[in-house]
Every structure is written in structure tokens, then in C-alpha cells.
Protein backbone atom coordinates (compact mmCIF):
# COMPACT_ATOMS: atom_id res chain seq x y z
CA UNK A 1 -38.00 -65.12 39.03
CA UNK A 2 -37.03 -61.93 37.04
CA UNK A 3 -35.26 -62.50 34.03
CA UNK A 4 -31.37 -61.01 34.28
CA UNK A 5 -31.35 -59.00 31.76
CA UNK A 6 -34.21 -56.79 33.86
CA UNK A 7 -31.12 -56.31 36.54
CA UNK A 8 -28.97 -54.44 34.15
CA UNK A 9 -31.30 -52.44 32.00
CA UNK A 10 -31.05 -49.07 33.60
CA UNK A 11 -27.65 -48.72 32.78
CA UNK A 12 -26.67 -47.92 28.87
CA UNK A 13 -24.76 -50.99 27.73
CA UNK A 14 -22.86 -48.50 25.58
CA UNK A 15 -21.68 -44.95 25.10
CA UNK A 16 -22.68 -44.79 21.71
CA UNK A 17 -22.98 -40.67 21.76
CA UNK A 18 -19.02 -40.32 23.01
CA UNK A 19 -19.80 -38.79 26.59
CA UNK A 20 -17.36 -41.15 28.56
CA UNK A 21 -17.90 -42.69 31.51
CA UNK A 22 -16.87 -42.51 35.11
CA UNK A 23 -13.32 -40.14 35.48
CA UNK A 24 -13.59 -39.86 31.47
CA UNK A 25 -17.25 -38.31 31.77
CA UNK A 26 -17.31 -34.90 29.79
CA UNK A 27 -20.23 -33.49 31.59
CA UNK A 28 -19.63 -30.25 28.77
CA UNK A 29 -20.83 -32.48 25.89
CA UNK A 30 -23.54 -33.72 28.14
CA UNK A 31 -25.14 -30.10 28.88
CA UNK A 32 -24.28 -29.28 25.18
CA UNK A 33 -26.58 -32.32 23.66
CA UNK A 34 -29.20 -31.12 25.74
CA UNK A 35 -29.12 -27.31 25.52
CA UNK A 36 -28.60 -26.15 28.79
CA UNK A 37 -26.93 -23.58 30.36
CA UNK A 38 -25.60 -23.35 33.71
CA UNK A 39 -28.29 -22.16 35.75
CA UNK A 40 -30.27 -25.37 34.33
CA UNK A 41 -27.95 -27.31 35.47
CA UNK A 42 -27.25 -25.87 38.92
CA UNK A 43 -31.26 -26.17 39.61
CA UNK A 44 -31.02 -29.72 38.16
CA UNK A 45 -28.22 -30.46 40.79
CA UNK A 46 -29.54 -28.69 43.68
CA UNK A 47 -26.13 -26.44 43.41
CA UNK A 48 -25.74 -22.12 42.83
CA UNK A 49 -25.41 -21.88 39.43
CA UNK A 50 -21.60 -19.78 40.41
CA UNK A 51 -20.68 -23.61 41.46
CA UNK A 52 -21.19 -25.63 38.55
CA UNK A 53 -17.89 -26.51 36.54
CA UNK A 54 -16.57 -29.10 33.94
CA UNK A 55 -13.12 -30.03 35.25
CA UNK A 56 -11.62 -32.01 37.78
CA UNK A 57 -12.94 -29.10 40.32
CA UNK A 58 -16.55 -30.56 39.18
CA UNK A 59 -18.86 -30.62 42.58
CA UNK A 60 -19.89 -34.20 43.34
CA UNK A 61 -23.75 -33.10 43.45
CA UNK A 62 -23.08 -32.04 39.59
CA UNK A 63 -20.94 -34.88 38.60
CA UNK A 64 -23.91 -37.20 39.78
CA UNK A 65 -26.40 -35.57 37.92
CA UNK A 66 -24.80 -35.25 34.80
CA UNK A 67 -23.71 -38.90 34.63
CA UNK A 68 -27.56 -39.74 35.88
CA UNK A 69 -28.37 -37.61 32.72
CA UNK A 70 -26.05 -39.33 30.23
CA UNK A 71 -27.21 -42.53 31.29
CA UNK A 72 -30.85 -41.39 30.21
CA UNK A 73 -29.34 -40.47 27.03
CA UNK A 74 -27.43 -43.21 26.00
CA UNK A 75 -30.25 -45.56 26.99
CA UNK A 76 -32.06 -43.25 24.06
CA UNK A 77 -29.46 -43.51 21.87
CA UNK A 78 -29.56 -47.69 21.89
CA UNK A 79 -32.96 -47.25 20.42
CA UNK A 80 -32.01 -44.91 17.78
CA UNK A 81 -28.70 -47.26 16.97
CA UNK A 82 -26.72 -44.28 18.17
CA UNK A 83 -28.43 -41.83 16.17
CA UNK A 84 -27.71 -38.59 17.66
CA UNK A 85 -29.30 -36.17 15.35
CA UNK A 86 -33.03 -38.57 16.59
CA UNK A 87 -32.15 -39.07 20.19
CA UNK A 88 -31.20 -35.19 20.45
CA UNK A 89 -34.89 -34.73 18.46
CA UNK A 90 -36.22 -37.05 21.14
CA UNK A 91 -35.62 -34.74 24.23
CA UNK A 92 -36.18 -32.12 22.66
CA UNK A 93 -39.75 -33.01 21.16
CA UNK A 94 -43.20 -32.72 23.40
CA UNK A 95 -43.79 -36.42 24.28
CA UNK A 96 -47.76 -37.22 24.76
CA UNK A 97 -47.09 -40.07 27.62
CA UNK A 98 -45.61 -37.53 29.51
CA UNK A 99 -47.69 -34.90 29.87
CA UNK A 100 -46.99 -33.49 26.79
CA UNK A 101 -43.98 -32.22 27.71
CA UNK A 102 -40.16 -32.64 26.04
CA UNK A 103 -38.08 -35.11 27.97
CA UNK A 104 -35.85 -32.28 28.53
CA UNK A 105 -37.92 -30.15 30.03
CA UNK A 106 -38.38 -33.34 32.56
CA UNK A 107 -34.82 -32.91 33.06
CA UNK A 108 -35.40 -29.51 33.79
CA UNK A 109 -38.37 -29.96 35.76
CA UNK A 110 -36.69 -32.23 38.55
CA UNK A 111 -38.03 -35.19 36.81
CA UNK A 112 -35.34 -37.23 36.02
CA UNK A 113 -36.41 -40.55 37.60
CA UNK A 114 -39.60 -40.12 36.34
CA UNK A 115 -37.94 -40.11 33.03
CA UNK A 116 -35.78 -42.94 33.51
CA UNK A 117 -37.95 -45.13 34.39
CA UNK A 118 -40.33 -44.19 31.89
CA UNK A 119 -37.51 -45.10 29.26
CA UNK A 120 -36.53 -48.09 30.77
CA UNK A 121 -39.59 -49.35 30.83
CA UNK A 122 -40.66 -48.48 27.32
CA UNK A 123 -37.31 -49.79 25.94
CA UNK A 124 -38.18 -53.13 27.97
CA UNK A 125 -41.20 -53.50 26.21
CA UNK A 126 -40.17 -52.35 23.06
CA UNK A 127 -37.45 -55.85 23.47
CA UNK A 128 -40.22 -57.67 24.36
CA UNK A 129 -42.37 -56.86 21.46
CA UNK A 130 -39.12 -57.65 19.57
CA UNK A 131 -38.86 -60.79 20.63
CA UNK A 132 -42.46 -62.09 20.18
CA UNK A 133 -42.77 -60.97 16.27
CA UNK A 134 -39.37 -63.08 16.03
């Protein structure tokens, strides 16, 4: 049987950067950490880019995306200890295991589960090595 803690890994146990959560979500600071602009993020959510907002007018198709997005981020951040100044040099740094390209460009790319899984599934092993040199 899988182990519980593999249930609830692909959700950040935290927000250790500040983005909120849910209603609070400040999908701004989200698209700020990462660089983008708003045609980015209206590719990124399938939207025109003349659609994309960060108020209570947000569409749902951005919302979505930008809380998938901060997920992905914060799940980064729990491996820096909330660093943000290393997770932000994370995504933004060519990564070798995947395809030597930056995790933002992923992002930008349409590859955000890709991307999530890949970090969940490094951060699981990374708590499993953990755990065996303890």
C-alpha cells in the first residue's frame, strides 16, 4: 500500500514565498517571481492576452493556472527552506533533466505537468534519500 504522505505531496504544505492561497491568491506576485508578462500568461492559460487580469474580474482559466503555477513554486521553495532568491534562480536556470531547458521556460512551453511531476517526484526522492542516511 502507498505510504500517505505520497497522497498529499503535490500540494505545497506551505506558502513560504507569500502568494496566498485560494480567494487570497495574488496571481500579480506569482507572474512577477517568474518574469512574465501578459501575453505569457494568456498562452499559458489558453486565454487572449486583452483577457488576463489580477482582480476579482480574474478569468477562471487564469486563476487556475496561476494557482497550478504557485503550487510548483512553493513545492520549490520547501526545498530551498523558503529561499526565494534560490527557488527564483531555480526556474530561471537551464535544468539538464529537462532538456536543458529553465523550468520556466516549461511553464512557458505548455509544460507545466511535466514539471510538476518532475518536482514532485525529485522532492520524493530527495525525502527518501533523507531518510535512509538518518
Amino acid at each position: 500500500m502507498p505510504h500517505a504522505n505520497g497522497l498529499f505531496r503535490t500540494v505545497a504544505r506551505s506558502d513560504r514565498l507569500g502568494f496566498g492561497s485560494g480567494e487570497s491568491l495574488d496571481g500579480r506576485k506569482v507572474v512577477d517571481f517568474l518574469g512574465f508578462r501578459k501575453p505569457e500568461i494568456a498562452k499559458v492559460a489558453g486565454v487572449a492576452p486583452a483577457s488576463v487580469r489580477f482582480d476579482e474580474q480574474m478569468p477562471p482559466e487564469v486563476s487556475e493556472r496561476i494557482a497550478e503555477v504557485a503550487n510548483v513554486i512553493e513545492l520549490v521553495a520547501q526545498f530551498f527552506d523558503s529561499d526565494a532568491a534560490k527557488t527564483a534562480l531555480w526556474f530561471k536556470t537551464p535544468n539538464p533533466m529537462l532538456g536543458n531547458i529553465s523550468p520556466r521556460d516549461m511553464i512557458r512551453y505548455g509544460r507545466y505537468e511535466r514539471l510538476h511531476r518532475f518536482v514532485v517526484d525529485a522532492l520524493a526522492e530527495n525525502s527518501a534519500e533523507t531518510r535512509d542516511t538518518a
